[in-house]
Structure formats: C-alpha cells, structure tokens
N, C-alpha and C. Protein backbone atom coordinates (compact mmCIF):
# COMPACT_ATOMS: atom_id res chain seq x y z
N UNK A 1 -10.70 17.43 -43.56
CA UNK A 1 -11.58 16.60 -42.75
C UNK A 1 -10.79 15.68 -41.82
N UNK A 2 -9.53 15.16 -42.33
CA UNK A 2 -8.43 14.24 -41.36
C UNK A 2 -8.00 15.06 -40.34
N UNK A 3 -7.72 15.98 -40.83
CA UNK A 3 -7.35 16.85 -40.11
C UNK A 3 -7.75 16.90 -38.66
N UNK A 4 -9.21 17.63 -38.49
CA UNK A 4 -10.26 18.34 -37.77
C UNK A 4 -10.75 16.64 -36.82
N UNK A 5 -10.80 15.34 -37.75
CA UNK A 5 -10.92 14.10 -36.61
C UNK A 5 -9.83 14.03 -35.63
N UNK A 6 -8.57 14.06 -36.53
CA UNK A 6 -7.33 13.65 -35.44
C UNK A 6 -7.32 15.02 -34.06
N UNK A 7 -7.87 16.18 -34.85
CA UNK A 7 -7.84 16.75 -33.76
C UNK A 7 -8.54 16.79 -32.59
N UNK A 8 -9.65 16.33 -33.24
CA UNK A 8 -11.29 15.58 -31.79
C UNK A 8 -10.48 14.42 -31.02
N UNK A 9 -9.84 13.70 -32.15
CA UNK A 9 -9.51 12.55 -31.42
C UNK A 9 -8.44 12.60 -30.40
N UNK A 10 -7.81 13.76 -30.58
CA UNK A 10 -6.60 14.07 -29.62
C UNK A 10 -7.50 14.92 -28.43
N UNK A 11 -8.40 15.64 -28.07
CA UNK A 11 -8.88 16.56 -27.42
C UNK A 11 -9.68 15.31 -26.78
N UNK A 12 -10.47 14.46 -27.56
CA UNK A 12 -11.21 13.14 -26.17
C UNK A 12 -10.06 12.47 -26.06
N UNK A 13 -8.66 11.96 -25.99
CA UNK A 13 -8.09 11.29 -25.58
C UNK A 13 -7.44 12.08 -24.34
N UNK A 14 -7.16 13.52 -24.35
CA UNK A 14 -7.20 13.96 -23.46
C UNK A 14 -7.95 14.47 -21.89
N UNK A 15 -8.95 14.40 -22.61
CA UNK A 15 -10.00 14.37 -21.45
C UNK A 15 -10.09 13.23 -20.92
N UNK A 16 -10.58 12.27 -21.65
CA UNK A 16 -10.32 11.26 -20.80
C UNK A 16 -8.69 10.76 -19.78
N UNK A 17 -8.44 11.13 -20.70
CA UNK A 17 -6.62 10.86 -19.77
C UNK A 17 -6.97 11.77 -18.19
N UNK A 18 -7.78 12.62 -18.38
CA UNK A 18 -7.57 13.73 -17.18
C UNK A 18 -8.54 13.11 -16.37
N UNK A 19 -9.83 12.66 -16.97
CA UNK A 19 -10.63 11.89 -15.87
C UNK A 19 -10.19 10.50 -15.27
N UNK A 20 -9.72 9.81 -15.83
CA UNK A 20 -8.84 8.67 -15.33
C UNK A 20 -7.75 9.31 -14.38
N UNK A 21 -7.05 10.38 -14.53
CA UNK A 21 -6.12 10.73 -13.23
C UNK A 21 -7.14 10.86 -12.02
N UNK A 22 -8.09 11.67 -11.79
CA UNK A 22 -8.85 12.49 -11.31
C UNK A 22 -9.50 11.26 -10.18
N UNK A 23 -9.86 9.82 -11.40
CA UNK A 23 -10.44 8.98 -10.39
C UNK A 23 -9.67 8.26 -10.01
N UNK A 24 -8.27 8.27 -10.52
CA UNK A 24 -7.00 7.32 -9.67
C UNK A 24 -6.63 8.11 -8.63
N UNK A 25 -6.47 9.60 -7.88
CA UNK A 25 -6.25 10.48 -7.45
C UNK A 25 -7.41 10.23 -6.29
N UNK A 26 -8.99 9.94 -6.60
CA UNK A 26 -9.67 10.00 -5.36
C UNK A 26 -9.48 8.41 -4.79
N UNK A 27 -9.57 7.39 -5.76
CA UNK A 27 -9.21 6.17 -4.93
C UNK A 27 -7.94 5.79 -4.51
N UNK A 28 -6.36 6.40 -4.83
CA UNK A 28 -5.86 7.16 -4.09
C UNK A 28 -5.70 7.37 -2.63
N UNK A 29 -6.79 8.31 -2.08
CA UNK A 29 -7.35 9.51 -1.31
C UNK A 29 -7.85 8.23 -0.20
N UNK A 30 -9.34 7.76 -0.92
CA UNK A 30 -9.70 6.77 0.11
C UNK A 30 -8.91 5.77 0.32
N UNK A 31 -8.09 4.62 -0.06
CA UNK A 31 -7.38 3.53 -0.24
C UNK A 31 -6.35 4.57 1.69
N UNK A 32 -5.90 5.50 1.38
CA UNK A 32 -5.08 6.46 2.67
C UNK A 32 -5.93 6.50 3.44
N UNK A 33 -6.77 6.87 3.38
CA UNK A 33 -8.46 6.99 4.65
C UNK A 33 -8.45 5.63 5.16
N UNK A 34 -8.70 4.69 4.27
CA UNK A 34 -9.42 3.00 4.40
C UNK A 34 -8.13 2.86 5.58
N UNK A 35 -7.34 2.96 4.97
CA UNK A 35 -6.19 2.50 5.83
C UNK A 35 -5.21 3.14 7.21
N UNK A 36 -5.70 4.46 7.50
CA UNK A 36 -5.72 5.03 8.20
C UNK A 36 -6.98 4.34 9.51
N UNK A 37 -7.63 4.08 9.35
CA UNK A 37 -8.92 3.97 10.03
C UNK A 37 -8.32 2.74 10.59
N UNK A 38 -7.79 1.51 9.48
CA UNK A 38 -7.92 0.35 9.96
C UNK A 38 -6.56 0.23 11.32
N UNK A 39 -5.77 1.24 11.70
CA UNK A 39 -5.11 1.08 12.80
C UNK A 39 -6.07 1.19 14.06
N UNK A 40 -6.92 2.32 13.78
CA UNK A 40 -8.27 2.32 15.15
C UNK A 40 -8.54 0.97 15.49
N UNK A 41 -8.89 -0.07 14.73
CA UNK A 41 -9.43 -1.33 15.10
C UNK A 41 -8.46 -2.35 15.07
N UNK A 42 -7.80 -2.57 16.44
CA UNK A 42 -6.86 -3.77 16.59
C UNK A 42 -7.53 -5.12 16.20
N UNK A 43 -8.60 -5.36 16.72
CA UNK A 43 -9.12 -6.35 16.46
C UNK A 43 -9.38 -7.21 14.99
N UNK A 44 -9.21 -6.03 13.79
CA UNK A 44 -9.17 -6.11 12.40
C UNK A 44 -7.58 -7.50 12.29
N UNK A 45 -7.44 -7.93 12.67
CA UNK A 45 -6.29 -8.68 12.83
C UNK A 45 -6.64 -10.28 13.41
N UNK A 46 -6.06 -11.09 13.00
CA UNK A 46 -6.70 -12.14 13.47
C UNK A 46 -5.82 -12.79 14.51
N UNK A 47 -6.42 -13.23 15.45
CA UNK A 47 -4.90 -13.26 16.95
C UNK A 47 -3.60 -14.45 16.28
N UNK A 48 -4.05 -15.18 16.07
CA UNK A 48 -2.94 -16.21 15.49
C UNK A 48 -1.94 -14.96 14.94
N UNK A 49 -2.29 -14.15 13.74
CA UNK A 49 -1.42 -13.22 13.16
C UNK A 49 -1.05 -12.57 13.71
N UNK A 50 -1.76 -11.78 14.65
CA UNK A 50 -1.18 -10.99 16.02
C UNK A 50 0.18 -11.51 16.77
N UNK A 51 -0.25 -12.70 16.95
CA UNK A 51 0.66 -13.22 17.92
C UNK A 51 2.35 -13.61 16.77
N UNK A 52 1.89 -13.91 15.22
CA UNK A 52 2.93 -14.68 14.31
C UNK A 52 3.91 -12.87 14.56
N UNK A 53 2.95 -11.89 14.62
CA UNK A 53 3.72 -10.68 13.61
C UNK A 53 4.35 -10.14 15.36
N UNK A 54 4.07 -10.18 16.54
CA UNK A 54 4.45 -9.53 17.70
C UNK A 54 5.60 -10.52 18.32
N UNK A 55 5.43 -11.96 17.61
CA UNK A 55 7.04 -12.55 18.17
C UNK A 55 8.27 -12.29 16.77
N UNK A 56 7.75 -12.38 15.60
CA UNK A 56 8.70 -11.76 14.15
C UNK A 56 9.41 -10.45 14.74
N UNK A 57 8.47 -9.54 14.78
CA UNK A 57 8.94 -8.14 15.27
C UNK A 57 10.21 -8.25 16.67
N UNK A 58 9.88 -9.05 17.49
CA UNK A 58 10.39 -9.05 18.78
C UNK A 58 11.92 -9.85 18.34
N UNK A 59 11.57 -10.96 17.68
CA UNK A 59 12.94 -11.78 17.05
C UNK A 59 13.91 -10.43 15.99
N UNK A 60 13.27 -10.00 15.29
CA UNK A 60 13.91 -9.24 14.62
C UNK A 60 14.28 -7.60 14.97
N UNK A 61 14.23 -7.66 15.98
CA UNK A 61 14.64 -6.69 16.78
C UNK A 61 15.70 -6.46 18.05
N UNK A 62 15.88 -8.12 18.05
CA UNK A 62 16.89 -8.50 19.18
C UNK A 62 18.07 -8.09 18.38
N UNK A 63 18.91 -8.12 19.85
CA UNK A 63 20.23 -7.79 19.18
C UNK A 63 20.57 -9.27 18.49
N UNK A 64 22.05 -8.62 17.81
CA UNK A 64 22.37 -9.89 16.56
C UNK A 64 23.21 -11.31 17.79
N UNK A 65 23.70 -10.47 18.86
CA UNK A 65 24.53 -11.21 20.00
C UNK A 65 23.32 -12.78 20.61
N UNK A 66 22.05 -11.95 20.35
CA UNK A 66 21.03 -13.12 21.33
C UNK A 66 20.66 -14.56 20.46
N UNK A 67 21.29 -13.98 18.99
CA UNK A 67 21.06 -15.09 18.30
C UNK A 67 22.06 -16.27 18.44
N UNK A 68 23.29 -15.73 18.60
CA UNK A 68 23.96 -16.79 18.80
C UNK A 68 24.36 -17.28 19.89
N UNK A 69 25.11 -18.54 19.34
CA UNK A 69 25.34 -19.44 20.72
C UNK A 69 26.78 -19.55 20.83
N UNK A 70 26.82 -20.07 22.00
CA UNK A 70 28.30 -19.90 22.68
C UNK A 70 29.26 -21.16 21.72
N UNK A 71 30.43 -20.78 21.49
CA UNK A 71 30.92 -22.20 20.48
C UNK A 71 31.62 -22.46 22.02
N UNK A 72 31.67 -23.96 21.04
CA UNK A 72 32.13 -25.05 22.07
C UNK A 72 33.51 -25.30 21.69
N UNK A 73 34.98 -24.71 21.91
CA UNK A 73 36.32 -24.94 21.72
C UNK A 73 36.68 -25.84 22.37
C-alpha cells in the first residue's frame, strides 16, 4: 500500500512540475510580446527619463579624451 502512494505521489508531483513549466514557458512568451510592443510606443517613457537616459547614453559614449581636461603644468 506504501508502495502504490509514493508512487501516485511521485506521478502528481510530476505533473504538476510539467504544468508549472508549461505556465512559466507561456508567461515567458508574453512578458517577450509585452515587451516587444512596448518599443512601438515612444511615448511609454516619461520625457524627464527620456531626456535623463538620451544625455547618459550620449555621455557614455563619448570618447574617454572628451572627459578630460587639459592639466595645467
């Protein structure tokens, strides 16, 4: 009889293990969609951040020469 439980109990722990992949796998799926989409809409962005992340990018893209300054010998 121990037997024949542990073995149910191993056969639903497996199934379930497989449906839990199955629904991590489709949200997953959409979470790539959701976020795919959200490049279509620039506006999804709020301009202050627009503006924080388009001068970051621009600073961190300069050469390393524009950062510095001339020494004074």
């Amino acid at each position: 009889m121990l037997r024949e439980q542990t073995i149910n109990f191993l056969e639903a722990t497996v199934v379930f293990l497989l449906l839990t992949n199955a629904l991590s796998i489709c949200a997953a799926t959409w979470a790539i969609y959701r976020a795919g989409r959200v490049d279509a809409a620039p506006t999804a962005i709020h301009p202050r951040l627009g503006r924080f992340f388009a001068t970051w990018s621009q600073r961190r893209n300069a050469p390393l020469s524009a950062g510095l300054r001339a020494s004074s010998n």
